[in-house]
Structures are given as structure tokens and as C-alpha cells.
C-alpha atoms as a PDB file:
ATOM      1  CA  UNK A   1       7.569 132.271  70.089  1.00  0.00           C
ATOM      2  CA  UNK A   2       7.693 129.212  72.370  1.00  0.00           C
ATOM      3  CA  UNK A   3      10.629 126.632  72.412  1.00  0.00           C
ATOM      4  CA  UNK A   4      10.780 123.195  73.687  1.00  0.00           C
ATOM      5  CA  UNK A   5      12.137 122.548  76.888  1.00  0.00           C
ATOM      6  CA  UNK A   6      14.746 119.668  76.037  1.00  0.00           C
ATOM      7  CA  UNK A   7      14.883 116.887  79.490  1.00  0.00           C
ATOM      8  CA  UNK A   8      16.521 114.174  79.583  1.00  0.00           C
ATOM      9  CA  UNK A   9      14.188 110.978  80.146  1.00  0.00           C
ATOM     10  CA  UNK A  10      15.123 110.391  83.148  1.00  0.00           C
ATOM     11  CA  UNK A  11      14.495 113.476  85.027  1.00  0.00           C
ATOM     12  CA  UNK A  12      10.996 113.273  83.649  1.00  0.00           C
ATOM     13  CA  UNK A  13      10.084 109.622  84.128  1.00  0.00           C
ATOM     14  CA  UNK A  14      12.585 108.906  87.022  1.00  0.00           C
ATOM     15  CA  UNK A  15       9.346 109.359  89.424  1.00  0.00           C
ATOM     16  CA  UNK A  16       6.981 107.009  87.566  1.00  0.00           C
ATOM     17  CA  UNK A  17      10.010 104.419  87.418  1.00  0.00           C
ATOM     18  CA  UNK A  18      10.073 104.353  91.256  1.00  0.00           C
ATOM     19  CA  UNK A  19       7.164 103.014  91.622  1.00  0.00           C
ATOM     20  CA  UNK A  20       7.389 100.510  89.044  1.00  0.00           C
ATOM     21  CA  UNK A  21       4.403  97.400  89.197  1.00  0.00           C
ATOM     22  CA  UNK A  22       7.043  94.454  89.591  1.00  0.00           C
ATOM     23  CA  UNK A  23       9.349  96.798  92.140  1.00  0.00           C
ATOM     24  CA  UNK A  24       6.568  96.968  94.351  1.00  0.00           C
ATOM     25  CA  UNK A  25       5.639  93.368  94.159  1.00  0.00           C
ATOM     26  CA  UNK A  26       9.306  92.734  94.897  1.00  0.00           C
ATOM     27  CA  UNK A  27       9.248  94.780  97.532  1.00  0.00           C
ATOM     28  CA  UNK A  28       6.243  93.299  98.932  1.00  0.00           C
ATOM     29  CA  UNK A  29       7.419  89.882  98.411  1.00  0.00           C
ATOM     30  CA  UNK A  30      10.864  90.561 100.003  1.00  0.00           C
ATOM     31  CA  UNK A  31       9.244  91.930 103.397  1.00  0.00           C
ATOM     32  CA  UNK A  32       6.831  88.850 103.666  1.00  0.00           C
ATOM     33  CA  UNK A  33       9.630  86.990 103.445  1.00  0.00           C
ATOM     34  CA  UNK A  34      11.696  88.761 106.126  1.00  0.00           C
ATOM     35  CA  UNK A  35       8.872  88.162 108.478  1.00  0.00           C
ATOM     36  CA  UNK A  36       8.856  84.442 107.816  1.00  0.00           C
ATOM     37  CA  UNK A  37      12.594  83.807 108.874  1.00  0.00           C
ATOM     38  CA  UNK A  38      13.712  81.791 112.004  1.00  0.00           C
ATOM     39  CA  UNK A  39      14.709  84.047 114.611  1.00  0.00           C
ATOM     40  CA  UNK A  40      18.333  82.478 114.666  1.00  0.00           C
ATOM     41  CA  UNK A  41      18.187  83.734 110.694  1.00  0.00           C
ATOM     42  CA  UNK A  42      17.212  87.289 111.417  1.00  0.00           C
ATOM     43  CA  UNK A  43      19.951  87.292 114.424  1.00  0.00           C
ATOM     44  CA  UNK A  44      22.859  86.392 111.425  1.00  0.00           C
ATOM     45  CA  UNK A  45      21.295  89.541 109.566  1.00  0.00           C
ATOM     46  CA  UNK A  46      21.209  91.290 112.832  1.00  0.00           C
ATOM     47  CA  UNK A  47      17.494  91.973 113.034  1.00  0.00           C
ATOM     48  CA  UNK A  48      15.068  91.437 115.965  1.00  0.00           C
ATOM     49  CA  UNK A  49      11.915  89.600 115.466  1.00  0.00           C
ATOM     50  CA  UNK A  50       9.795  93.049 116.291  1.00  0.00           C
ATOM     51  CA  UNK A  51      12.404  95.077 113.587  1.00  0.00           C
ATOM     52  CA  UNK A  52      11.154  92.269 110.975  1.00  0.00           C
ATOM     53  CA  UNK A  53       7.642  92.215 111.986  1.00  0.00           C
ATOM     54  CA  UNK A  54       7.956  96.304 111.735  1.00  0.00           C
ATOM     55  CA  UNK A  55       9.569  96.488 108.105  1.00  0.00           C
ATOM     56  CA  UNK A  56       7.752  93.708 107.090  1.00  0.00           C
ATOM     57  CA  UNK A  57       4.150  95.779 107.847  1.00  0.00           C
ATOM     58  CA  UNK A  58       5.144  98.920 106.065  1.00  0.00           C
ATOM     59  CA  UNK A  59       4.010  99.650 103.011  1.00  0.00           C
ATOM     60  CA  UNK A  60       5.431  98.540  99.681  1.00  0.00           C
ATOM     61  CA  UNK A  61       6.319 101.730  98.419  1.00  0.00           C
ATOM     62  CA  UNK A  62       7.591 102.813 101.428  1.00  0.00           C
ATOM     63  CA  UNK A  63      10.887 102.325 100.463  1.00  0.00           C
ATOM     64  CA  UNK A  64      14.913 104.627 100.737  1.00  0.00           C
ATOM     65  CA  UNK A  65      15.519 105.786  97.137  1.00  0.00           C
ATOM     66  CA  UNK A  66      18.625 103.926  96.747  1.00  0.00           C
ATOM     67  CA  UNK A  67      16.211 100.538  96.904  1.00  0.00           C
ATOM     68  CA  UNK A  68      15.036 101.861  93.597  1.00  0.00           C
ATOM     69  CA  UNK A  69      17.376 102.924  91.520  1.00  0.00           C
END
């Protein structure tokens, strides 16, 4: 006889949340941004204009886990 496997939502979905339509666009909006700022702005956030240029190419879902959760 089979039994159901019992997970909790998110173990199952947490994968599919990730990646989330309006995380990405965030995502994507926030490193367009970052490549826009003054280079005195990205020296008070400690970034060099080739760092921002660099995050601001990758892609959106190219992203640490703790962005998403």
C-alpha cells in the first residue's frame, strides 16, 4: 500500500519561489541602477566603477540565496 509523503510547502516550492517574476525584475532593476551611480556614490558604498559595471552585467538570477529569501 502506498502512503503520502507529507512536505512542508516550503521545501517543495522554496525553488520555484527563488526565482519569482517580480524578484527577478527587482533584481534586474537594482543592478541597472548600480551601474548608473556617480562614481563619488559607488566610492560611499565602497564599489569601483568596473565592480558596478561587473554586477550590474550578470544575470538576474544570478543571485546569493540570502538575496532571496
Amino acid at each position: 500500500m502506498l502512503r503520502a509523503i507529507h512536505l512542508p510547502m516550503r521545501s517543495v516550492f522554496h525553488g520555484f519561489r527563488r526565482f519569482a517574476p517580480t524578484r527577478l525584475l527587482t533584481m534586474q532593476r537594482t543592478r541597472a541602477r548600480l551601474a548608473q551611480l556617480d562614481d563619488h556614490l559607488l566610492k560611499d558604498i565602497g564599489l569601483t566603477r568596473d565592480a558596478a559595471e561587473r554586477e550590474a552585467a550578470r544575470c538576474s538570477w544570478d543571485a546569493p540565496r540570502h538575496w532571496m529569501d
